[in-house]
PDB file of N, CA and C in Angstrom:
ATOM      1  N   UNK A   1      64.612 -15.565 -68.793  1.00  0.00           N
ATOM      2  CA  UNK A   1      63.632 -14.563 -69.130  1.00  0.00           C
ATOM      3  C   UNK A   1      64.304 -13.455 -69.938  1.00  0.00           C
ATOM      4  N   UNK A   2      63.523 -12.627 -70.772  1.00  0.00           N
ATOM      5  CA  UNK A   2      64.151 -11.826 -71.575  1.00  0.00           C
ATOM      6  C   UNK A   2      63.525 -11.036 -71.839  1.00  0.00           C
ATOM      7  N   UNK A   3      63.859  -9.381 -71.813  1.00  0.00           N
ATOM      8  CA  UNK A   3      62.997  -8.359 -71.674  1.00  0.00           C
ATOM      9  C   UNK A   3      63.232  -7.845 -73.334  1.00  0.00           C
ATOM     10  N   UNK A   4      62.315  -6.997 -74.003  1.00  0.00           N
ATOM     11  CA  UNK A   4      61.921  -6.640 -75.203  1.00  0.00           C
ATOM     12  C   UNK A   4      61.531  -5.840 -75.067  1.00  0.00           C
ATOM     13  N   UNK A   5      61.621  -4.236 -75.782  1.00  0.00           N
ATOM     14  CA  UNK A   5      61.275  -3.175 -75.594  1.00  0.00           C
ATOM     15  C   UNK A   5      60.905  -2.777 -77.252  1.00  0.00           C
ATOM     16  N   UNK A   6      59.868  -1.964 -77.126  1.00  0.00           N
ATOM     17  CA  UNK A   6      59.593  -1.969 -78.739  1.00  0.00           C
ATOM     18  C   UNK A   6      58.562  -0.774 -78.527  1.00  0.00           C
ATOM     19  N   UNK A   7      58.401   0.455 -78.861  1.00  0.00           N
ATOM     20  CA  UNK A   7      57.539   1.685 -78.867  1.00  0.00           C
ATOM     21  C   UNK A   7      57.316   1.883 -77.602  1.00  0.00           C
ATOM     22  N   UNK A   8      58.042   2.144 -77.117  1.00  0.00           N
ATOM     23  CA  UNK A   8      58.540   2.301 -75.313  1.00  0.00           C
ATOM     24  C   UNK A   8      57.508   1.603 -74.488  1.00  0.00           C
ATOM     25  N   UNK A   9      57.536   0.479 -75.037  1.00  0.00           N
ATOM     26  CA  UNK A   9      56.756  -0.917 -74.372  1.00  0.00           C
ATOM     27  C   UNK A   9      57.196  -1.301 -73.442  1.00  0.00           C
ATOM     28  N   UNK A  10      57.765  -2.044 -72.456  1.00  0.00           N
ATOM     29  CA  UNK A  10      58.366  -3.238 -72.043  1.00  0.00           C
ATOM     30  C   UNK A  10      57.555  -4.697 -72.322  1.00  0.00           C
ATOM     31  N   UNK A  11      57.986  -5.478 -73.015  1.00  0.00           N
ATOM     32  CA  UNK A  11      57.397  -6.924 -73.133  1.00  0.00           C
ATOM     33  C   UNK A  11      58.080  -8.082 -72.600  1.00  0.00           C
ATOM     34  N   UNK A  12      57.882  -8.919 -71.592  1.00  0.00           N
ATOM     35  CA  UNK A  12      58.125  -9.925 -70.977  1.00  0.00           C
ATOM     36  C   UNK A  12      58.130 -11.075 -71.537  1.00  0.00           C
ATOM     37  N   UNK A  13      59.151 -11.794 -71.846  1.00  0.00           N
ATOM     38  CA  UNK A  13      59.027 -12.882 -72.694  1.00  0.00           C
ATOM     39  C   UNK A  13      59.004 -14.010 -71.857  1.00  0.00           C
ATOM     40  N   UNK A  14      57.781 -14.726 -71.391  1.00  0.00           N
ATOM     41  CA  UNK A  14      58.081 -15.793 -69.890  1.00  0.00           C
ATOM     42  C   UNK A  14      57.789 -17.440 -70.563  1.00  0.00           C
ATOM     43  N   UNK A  15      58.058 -17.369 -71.863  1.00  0.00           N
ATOM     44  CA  UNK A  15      58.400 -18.429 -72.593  1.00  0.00           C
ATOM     45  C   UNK A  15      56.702 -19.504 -72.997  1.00  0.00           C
ATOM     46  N   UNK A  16      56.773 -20.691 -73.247  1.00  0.00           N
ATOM     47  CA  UNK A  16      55.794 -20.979 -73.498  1.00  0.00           C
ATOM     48  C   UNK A  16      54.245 -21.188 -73.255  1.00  0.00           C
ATOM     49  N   UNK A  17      54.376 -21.166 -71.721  1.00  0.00           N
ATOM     50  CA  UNK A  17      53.111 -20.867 -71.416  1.00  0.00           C
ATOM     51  C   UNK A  17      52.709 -19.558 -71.308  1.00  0.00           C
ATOM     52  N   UNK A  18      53.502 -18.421 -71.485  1.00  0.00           N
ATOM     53  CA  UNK A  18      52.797 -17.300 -71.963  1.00  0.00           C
ATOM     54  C   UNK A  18      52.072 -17.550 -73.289  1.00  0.00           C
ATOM     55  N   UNK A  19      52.488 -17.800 -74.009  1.00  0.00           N
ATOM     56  CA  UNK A  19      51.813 -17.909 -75.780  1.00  0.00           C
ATOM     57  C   UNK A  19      50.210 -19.314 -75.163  1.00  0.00           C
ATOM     58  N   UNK A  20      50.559 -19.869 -75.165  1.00  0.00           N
ATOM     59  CA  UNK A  20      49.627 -21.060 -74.666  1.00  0.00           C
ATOM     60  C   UNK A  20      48.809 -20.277 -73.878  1.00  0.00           C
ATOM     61  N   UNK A  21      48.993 -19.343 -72.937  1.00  0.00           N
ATOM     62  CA  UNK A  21      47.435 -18.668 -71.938  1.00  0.00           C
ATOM     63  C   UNK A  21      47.097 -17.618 -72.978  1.00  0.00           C
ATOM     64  N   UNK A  22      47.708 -16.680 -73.672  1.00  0.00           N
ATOM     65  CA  UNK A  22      47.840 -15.621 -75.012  1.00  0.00           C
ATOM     66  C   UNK A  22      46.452 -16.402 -76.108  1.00  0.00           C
ATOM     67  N   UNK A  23      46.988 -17.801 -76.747  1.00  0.00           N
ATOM     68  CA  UNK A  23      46.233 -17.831 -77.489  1.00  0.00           C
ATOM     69  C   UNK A  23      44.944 -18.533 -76.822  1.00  0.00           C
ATOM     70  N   UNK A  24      45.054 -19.159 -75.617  1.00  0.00           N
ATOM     71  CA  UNK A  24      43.303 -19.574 -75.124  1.00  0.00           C
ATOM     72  C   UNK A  24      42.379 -18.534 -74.909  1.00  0.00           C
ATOM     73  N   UNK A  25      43.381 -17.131 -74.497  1.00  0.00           N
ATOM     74  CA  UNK A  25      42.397 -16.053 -74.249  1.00  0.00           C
ATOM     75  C   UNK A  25      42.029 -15.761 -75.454  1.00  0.00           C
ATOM     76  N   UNK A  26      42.779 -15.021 -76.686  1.00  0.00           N
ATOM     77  CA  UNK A  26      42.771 -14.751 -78.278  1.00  0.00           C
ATOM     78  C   UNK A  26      41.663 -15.825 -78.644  1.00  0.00           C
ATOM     79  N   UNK A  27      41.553 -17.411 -78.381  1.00  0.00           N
ATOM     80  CA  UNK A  27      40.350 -18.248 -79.110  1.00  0.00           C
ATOM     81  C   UNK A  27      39.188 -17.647 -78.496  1.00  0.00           C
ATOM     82  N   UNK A  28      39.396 -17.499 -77.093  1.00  0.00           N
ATOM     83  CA  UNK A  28      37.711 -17.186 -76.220  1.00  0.00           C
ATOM     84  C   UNK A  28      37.002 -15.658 -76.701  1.00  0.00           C
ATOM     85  N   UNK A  29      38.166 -14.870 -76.895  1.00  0.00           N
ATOM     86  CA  UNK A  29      37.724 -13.466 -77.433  1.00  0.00           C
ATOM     87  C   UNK A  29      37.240 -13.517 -78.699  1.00  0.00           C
ATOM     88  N   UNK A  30      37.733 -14.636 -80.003  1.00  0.00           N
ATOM     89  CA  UNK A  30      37.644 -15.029 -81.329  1.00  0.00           C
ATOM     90  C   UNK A  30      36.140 -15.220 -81.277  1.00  0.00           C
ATOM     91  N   UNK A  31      35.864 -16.114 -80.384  1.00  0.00           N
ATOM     92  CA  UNK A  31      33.995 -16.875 -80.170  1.00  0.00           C
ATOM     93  C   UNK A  31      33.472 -15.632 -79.572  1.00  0.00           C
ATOM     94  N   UNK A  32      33.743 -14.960 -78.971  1.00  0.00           N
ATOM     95  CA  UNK A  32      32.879 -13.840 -77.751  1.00  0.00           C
ATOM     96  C   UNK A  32      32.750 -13.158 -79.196  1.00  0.00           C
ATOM     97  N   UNK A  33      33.106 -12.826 -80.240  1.00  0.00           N
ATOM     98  CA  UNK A  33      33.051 -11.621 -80.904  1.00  0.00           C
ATOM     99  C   UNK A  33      32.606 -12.139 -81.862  1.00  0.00           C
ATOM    100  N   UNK A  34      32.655 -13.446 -82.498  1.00  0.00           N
ATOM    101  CA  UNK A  34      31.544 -14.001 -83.093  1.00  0.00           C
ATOM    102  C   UNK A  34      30.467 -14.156 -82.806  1.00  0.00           C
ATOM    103  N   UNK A  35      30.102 -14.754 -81.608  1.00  0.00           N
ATOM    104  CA  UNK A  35      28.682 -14.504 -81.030  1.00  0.00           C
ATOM    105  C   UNK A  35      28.101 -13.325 -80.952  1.00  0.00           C
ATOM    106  N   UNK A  36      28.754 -12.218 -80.692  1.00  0.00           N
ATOM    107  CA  UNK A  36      27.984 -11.007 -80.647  1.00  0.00           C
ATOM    108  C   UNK A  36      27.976 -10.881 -82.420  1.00  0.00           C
ATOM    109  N   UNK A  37      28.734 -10.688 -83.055  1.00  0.00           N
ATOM    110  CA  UNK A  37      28.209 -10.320 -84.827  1.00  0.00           C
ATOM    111  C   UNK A  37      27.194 -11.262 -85.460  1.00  0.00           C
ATOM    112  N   UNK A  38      26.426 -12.566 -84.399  1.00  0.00           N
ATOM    113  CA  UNK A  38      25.630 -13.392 -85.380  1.00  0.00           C
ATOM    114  C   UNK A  38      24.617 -12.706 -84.473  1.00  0.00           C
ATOM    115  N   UNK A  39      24.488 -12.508 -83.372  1.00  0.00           N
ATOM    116  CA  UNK A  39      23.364 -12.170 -82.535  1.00  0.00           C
ATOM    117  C   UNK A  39      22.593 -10.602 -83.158  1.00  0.00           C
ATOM    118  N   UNK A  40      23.971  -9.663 -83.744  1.00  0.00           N
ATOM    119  CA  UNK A  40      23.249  -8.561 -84.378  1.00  0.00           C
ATOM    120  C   UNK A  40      23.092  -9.153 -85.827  1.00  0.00           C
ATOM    121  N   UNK A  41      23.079  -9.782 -86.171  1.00  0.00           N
ATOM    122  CA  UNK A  41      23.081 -10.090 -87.569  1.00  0.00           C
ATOM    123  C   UNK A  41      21.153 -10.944 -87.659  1.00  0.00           C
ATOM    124  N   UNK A  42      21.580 -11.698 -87.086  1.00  0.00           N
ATOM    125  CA  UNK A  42      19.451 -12.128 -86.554  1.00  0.00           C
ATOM    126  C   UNK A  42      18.917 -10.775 -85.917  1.00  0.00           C
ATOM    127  N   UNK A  43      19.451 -10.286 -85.114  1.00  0.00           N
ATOM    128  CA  UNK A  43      18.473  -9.484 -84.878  1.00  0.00           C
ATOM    129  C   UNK A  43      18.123  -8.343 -85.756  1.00  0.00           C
ATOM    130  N   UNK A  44      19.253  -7.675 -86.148  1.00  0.00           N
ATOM    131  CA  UNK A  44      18.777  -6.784 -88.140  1.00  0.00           C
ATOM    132  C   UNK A  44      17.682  -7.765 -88.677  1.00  0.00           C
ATOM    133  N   UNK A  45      18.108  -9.245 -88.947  1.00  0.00           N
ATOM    134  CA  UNK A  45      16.431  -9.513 -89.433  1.00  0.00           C
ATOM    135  C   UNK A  45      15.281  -9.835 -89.281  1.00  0.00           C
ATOM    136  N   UNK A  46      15.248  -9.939 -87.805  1.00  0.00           N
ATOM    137  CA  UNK A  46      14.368 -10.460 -86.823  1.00  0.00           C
ATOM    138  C   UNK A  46      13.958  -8.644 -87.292  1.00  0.00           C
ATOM    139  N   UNK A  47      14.104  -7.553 -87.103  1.00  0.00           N
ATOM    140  CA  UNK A  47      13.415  -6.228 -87.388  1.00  0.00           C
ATOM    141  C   UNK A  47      12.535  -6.025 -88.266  1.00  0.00           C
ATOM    142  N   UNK A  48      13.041  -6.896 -89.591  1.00  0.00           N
ATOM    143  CA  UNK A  48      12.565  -6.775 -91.158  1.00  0.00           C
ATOM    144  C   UNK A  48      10.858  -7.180 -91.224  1.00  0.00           C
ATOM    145  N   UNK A  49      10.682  -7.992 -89.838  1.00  0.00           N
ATOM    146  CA  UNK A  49       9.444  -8.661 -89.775  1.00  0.00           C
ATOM    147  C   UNK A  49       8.819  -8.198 -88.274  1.00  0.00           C
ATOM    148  N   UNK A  50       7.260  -7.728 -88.045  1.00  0.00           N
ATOM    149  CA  UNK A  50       6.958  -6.862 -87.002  1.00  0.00           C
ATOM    150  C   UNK A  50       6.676  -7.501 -86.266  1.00  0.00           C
ATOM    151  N   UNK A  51       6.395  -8.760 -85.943  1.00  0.00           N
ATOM    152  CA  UNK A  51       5.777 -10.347 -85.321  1.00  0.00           C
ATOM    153  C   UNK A  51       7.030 -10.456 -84.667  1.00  0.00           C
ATOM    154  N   UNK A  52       8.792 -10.234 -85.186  1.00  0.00           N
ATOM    155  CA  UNK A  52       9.940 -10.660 -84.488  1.00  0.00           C
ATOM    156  C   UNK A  52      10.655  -9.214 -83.933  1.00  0.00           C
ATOM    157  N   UNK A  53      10.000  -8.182 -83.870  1.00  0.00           N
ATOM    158  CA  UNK A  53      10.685  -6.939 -83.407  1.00  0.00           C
ATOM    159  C   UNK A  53      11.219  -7.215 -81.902  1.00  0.00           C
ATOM    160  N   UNK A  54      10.119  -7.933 -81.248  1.00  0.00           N
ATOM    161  CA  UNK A  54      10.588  -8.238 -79.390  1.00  0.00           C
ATOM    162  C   UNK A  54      11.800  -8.993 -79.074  1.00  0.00           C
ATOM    163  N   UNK A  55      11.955 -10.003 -80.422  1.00  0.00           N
ATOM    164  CA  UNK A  55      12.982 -11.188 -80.193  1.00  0.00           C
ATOM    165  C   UNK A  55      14.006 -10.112 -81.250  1.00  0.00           C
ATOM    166  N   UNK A  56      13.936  -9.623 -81.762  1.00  0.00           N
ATOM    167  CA  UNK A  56      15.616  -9.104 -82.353  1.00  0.00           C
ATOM    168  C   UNK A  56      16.148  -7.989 -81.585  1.00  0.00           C
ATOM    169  N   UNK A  57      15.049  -7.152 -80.801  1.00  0.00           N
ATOM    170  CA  UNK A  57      15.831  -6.305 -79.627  1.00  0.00           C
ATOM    171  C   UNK A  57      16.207  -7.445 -78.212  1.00  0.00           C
ATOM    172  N   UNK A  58      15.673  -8.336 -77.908  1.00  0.00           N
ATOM    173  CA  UNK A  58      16.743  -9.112 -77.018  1.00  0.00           C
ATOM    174  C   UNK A  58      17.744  -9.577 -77.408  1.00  0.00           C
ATOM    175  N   UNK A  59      18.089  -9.796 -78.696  1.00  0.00           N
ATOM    176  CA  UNK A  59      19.405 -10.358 -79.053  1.00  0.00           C
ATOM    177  C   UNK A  59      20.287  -9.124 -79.506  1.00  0.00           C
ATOM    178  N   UNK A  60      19.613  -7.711 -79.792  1.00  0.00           N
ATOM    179  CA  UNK A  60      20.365  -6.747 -79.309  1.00  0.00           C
ATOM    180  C   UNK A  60      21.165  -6.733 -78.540  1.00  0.00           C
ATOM    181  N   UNK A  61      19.990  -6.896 -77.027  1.00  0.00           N
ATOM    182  CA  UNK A  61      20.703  -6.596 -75.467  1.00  0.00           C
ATOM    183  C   UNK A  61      21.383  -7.705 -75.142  1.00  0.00           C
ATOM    184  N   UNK A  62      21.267  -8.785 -75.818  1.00  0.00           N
ATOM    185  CA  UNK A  62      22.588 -10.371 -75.609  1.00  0.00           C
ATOM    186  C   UNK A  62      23.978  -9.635 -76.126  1.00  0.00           C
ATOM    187  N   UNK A  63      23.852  -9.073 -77.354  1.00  0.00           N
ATOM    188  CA  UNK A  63      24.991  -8.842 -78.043  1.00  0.00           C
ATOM    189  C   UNK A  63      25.492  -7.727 -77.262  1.00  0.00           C
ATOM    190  N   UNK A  64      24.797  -6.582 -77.243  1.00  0.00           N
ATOM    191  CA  UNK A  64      25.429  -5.911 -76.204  1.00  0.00           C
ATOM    192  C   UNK A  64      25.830  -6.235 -74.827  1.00  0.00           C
ATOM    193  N   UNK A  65      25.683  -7.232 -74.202  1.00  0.00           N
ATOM    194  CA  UNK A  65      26.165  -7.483 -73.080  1.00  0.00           C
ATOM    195  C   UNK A  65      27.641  -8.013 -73.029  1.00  0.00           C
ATOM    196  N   UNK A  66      27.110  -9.300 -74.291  1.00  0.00           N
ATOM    197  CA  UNK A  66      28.579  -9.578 -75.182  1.00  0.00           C
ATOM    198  C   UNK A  66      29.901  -8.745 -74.927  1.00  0.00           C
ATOM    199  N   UNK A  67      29.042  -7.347 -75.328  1.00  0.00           N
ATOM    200  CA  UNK A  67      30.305  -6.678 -75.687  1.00  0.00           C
ATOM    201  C   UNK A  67      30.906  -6.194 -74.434  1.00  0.00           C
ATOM    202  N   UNK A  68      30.322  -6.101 -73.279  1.00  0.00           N
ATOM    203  CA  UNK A  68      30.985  -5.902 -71.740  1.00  0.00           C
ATOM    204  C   UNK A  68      32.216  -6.996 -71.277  1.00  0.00           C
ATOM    205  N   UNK A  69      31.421  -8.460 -72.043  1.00  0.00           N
ATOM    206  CA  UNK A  69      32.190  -9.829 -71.584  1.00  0.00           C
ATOM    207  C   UNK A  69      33.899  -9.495 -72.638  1.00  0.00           C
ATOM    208  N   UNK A  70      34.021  -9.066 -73.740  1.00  0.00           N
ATOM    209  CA  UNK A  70      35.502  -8.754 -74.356  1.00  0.00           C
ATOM    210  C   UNK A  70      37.012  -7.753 -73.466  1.00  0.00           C
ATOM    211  N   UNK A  71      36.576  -6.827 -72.938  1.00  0.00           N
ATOM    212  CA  UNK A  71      36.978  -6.064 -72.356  1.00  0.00           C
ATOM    213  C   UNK A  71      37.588  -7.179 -70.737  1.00  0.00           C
ATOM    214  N   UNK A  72      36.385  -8.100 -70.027  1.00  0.00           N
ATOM    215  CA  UNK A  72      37.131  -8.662 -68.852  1.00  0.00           C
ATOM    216  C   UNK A  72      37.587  -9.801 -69.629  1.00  0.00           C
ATOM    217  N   UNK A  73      37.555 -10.169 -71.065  1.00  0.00           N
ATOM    218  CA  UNK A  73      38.316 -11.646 -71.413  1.00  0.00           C
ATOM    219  C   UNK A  73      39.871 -10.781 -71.438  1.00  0.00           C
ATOM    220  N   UNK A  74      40.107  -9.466 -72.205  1.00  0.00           N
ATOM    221  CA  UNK A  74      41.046  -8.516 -71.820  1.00  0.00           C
ATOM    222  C   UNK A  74      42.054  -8.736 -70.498  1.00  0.00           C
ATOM    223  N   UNK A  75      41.428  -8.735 -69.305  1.00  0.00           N
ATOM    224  CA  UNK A  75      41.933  -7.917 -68.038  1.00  0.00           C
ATOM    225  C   UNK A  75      42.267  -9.827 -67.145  1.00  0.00           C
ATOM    226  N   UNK A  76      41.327 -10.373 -67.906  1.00  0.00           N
ATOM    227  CA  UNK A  76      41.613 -11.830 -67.021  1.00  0.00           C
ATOM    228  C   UNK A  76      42.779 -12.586 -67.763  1.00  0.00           C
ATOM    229  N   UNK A  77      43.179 -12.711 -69.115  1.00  0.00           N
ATOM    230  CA  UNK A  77      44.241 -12.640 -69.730  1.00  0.00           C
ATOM    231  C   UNK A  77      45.872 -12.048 -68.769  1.00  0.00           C
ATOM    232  N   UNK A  78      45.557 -11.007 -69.165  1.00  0.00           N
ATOM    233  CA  UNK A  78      46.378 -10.097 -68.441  1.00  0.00           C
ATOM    234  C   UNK A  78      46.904 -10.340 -66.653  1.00  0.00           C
ATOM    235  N   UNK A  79      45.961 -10.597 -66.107  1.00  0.00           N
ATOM    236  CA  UNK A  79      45.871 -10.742 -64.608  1.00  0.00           C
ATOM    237  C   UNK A  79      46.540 -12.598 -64.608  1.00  0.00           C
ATOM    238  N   UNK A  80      46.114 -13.272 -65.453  1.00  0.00           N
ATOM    239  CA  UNK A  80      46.382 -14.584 -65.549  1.00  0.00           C
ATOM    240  C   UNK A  80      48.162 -14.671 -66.126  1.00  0.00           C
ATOM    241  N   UNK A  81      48.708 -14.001 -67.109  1.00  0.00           N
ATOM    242  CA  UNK A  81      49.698 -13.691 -67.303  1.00  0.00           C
ATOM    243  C   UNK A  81      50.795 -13.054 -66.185  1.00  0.00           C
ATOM    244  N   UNK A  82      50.223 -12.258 -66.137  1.00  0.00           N
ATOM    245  CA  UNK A  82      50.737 -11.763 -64.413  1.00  0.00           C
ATOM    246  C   UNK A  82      51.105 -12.861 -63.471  1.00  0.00           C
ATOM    247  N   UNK A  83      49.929 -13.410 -63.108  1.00  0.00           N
ATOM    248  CA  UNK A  83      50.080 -14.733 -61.921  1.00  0.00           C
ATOM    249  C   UNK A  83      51.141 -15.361 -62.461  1.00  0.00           C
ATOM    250  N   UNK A  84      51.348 -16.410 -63.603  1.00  0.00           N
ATOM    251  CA  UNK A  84      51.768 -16.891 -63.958  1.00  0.00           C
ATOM    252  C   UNK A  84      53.777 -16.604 -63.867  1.00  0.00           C
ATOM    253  N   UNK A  85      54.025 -15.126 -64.236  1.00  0.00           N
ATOM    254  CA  UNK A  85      55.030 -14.595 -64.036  1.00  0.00           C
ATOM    255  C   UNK A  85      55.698 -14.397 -62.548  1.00  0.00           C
ATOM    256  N   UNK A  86      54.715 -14.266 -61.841  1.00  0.00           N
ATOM    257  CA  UNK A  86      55.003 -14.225 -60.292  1.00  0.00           C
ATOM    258  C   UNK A  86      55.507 -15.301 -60.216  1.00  0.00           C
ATOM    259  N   UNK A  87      55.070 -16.187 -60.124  1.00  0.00           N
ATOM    260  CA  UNK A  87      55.249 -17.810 -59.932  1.00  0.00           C
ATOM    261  C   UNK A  87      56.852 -17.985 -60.401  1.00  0.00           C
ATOM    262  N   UNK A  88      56.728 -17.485 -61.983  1.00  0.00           N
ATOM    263  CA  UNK A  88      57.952 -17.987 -62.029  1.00  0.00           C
ATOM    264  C   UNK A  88      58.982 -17.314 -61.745  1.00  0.00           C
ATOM    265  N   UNK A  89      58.867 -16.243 -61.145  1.00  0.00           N
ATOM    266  CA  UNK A  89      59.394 -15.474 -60.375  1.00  0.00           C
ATOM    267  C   UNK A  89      60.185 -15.954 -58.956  1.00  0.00           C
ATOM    268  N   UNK A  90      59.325 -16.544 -58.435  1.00  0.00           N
ATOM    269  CA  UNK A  90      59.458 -17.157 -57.257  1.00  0.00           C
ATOM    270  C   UNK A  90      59.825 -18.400 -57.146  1.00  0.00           C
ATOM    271  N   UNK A  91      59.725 -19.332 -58.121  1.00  0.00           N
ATOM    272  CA  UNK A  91      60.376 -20.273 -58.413  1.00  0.00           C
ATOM    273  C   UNK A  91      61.804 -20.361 -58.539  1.00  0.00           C
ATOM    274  N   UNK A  92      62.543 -18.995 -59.324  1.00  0.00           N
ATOM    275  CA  UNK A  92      63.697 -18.949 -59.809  1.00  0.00           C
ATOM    276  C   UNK A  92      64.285 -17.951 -58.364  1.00  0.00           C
ATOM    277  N   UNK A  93      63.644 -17.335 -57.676  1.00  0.00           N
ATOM    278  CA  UNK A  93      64.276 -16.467 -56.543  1.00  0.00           C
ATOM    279  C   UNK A  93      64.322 -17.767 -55.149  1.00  0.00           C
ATOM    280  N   UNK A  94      63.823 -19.152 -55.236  1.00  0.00           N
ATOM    281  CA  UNK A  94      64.252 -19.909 -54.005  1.00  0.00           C
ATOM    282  C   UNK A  94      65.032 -20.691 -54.924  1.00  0.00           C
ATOM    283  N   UNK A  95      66.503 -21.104 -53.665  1.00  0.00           N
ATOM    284  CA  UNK A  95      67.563 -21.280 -53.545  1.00  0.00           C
ATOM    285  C   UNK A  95      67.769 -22.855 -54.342  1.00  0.00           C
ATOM    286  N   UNK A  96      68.086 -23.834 -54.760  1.00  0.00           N
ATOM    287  CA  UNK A  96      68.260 -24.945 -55.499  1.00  0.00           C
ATOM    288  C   UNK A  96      69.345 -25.516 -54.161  1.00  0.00           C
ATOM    289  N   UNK A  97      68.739 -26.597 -54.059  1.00  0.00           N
ATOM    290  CA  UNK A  97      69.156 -27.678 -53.262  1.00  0.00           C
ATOM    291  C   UNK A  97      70.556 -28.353 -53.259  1.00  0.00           C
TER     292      UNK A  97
END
């Protein structure tokens, strides 16, 4: 393991399955944030027309909900990284046979 310090960071380098859980979270956040920019993007034109005003403010409140779901793809990342480090934590602190 190898510690990295960079703008009075500390960064944990716990080798490849850090990057491998890093970028599944980075793809899921990639789609979460696409889905919310197509959902406001219909609903701006779902407005343009007065027959679709009901259906482009629910895809408002989709997209905005969206945007609650980025923040825990954030913290479950993080918490999952964590676990992961424990582990190997504990792996390398019992004794070899």
């Amino acid at each position: 393991m190898l510690f990295y310090e960079t703008n009075n960071e500390l960064d944990l380098d716990i080798g490849n399955r850090h990057i491998v859980i890093q970028r599944r979270y980075e793809a899921l956040g990639a789609i979460n944030d696409l889905l919310i920019a197509i959902w406001f993007l219909i609903g701006s034109f779902f407005f343009l027309n007065d027959s679709l005003v009901q259906s482009g403010t629910w895809l408002f409140i989709v997209g905005s909900a969206q945007l609650i779901i980025k923040p825990l793809i954030k913290l479950t990342s993080l918490v999952h990284v964590a676990q992961v480090y424990n582990k190997q934590c504990q792996e390398e602190a019992q004794p070899s046979i």
